[in-house]
N, C-alpha and C. Protein backbone atom coordinates (compact mmCIF):
# COMPACT_ATOMS: atom_id res chain seq x y z
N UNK A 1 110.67 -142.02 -106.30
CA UNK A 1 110.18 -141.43 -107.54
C UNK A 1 108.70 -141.11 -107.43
N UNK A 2 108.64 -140.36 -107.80
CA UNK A 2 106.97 -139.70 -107.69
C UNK A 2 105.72 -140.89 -108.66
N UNK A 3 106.59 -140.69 -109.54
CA UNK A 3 105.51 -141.61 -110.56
C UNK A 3 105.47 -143.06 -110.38
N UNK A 4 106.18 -143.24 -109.38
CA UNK A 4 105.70 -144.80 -108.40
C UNK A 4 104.51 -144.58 -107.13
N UNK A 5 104.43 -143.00 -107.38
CA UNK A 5 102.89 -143.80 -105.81
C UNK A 5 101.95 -143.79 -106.65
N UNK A 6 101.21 -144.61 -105.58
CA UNK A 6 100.15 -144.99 -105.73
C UNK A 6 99.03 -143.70 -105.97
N UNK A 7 98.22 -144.06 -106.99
CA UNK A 7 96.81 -142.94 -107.59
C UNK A 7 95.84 -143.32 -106.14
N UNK A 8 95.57 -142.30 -105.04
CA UNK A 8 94.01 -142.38 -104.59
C UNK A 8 93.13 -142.60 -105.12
N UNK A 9 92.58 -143.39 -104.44
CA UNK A 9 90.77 -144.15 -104.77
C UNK A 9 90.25 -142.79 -104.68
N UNK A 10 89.37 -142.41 -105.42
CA UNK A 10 88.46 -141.54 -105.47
C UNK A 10 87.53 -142.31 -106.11
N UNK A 11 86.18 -141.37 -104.87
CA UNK A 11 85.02 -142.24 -105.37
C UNK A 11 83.66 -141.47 -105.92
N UNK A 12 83.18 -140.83 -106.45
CA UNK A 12 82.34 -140.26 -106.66
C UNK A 12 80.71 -140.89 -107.22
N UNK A 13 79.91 -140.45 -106.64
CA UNK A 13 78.43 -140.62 -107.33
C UNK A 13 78.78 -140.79 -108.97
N UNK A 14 77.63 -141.28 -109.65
CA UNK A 14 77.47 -140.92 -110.54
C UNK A 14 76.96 -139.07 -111.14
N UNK A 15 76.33 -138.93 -110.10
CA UNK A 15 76.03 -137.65 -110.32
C UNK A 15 76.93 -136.35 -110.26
N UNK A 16 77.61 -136.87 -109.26
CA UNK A 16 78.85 -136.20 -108.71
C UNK A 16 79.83 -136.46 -109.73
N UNK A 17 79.91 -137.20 -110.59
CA UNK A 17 80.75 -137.61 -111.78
C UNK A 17 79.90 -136.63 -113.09
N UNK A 18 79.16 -136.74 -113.14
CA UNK A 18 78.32 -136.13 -114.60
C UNK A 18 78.95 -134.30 -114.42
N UNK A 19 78.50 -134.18 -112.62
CA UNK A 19 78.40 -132.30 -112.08
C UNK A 19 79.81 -132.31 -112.40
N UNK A 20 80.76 -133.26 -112.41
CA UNK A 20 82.71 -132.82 -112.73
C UNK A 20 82.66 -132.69 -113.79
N UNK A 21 82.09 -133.93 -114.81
CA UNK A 21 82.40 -133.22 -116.49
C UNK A 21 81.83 -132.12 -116.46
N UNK A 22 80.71 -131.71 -116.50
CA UNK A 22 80.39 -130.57 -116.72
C UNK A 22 81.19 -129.43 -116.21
N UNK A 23 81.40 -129.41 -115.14
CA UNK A 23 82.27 -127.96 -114.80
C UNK A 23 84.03 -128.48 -115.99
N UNK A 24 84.02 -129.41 -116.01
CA UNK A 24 85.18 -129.67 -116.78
C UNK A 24 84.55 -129.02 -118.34
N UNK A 25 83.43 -128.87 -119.13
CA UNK A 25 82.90 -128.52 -120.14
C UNK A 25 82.97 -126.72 -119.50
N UNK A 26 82.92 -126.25 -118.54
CA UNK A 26 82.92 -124.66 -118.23
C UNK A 26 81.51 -124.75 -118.37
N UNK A 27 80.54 -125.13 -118.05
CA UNK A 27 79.16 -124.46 -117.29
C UNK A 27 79.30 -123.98 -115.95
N UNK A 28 78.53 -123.48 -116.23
CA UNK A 28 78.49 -122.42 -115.13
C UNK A 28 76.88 -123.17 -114.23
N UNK A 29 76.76 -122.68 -112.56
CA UNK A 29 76.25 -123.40 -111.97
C UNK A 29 74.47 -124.00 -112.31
N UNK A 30 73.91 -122.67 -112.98
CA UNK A 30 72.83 -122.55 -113.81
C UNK A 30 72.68 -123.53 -114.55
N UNK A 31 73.58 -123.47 -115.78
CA UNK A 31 73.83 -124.06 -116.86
C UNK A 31 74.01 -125.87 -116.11
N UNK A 32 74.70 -126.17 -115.45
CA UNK A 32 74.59 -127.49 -114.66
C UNK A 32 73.47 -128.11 -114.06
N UNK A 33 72.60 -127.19 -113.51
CA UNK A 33 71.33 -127.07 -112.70
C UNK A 33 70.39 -127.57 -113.82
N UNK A 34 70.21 -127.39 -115.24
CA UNK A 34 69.23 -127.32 -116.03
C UNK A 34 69.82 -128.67 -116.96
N UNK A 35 71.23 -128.73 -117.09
CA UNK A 35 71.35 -129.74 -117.89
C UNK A 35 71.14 -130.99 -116.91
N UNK A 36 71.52 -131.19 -115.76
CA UNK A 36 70.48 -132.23 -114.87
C UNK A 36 69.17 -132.10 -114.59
N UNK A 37 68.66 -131.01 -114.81
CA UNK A 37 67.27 -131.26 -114.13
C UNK A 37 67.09 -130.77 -112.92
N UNK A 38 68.05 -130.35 -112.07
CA UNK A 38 67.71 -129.82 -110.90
C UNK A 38 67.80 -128.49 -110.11
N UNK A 39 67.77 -128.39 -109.52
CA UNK A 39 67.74 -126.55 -108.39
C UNK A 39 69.58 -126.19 -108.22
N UNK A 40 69.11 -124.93 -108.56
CA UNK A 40 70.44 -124.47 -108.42
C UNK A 40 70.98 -124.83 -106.97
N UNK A 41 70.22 -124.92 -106.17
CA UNK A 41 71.10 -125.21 -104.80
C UNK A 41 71.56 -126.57 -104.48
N UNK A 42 70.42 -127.27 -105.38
CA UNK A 42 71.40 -129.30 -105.36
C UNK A 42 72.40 -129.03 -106.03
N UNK A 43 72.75 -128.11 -107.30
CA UNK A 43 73.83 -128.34 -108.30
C UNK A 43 74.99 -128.12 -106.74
N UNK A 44 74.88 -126.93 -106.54
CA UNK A 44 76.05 -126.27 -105.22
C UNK A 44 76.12 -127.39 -104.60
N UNK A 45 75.05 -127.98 -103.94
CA UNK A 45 75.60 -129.45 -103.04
C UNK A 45 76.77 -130.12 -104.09
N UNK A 46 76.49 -130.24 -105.55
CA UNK A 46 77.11 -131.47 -105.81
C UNK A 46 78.13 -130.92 -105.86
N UNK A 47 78.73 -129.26 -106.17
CA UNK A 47 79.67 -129.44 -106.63
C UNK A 47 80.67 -129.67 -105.33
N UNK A 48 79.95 -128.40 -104.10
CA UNK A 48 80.16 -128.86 -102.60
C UNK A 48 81.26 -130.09 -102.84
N UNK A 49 80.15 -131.11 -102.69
CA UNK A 49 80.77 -132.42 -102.54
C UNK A 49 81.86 -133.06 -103.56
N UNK A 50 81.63 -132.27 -104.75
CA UNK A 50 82.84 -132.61 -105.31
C UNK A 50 84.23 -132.65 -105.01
N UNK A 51 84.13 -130.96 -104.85
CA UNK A 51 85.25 -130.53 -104.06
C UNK A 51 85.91 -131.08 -103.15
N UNK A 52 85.14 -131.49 -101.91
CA UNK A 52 85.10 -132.61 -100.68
C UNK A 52 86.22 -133.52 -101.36
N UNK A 53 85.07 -134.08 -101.96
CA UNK A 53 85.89 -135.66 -102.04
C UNK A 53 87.42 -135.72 -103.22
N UNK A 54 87.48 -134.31 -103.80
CA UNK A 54 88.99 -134.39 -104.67
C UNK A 54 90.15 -133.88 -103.86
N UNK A 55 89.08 -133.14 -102.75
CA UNK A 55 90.48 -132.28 -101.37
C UNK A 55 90.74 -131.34 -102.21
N UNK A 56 89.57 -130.47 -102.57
CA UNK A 56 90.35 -129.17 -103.52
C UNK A 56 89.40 -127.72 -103.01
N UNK A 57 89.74 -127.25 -103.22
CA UNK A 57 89.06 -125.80 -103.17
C UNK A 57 88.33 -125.08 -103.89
N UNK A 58 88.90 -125.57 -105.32
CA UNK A 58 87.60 -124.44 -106.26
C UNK A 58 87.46 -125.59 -106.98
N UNK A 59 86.39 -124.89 -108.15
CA UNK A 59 86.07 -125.59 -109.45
C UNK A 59 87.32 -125.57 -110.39
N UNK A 60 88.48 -125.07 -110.17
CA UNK A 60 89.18 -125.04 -111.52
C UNK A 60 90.66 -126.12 -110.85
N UNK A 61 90.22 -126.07 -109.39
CA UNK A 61 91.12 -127.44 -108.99
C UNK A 61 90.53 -128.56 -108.96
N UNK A 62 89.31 -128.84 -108.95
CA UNK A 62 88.66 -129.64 -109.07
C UNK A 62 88.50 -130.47 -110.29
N UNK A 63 88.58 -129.70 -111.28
CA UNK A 63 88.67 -129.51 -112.88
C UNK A 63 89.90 -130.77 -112.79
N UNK A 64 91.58 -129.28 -112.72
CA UNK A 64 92.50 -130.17 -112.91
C UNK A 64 93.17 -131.60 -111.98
N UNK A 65 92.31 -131.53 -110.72
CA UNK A 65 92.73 -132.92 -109.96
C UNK A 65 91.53 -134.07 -111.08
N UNK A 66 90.43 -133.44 -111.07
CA UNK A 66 89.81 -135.04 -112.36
C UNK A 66 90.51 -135.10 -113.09
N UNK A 67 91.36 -134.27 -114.08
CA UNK A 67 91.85 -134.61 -115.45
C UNK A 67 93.55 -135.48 -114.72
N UNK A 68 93.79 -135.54 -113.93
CA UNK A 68 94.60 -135.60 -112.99
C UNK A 68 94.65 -137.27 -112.89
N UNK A 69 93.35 -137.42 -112.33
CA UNK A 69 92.76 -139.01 -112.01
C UNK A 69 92.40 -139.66 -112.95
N UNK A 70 92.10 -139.08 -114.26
CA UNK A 70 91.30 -139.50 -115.29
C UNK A 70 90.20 -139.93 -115.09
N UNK A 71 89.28 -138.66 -113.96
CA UNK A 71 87.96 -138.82 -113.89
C UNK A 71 87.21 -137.93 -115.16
N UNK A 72 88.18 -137.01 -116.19
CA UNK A 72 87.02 -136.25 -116.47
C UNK A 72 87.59 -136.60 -118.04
């Protein structure tokens, strides 16, 4: 049965947790960049690494694998 395995550990930063809600809120990379405080090109790292660590490809799989995990 499917709904017997086990949920993957996923582990994320805190930051890397804040950059998922947000793309889960639909900001856009700008809009992420400014509501942390930082350069548009750290936001890209984080989301980079988001991606990484959910094994997904975009922001809108990324999106639905957190809501998935009940990271977001």
């Amino acid at each position: 049965m499917e709904d017997d395995l086990p949920v993957p550990r996923i582990r994320l930063t805190p930051r890397e947790h804040e950059t998922l809600r947000l793309l889960a809120a639909g900001l856009s990379t700008d809009e992420i960049a400014a509501q942390l405080g930082v350069t548009r090109e750290t936001t890209r790292n984080y989301v980079r690494r988001v991606l990484r660590a959910l094994g997904v490809r975009s922001r809108l799989e990324a999106v639905a694998r957190g809501r998935e995990l009940g990271l977001t």
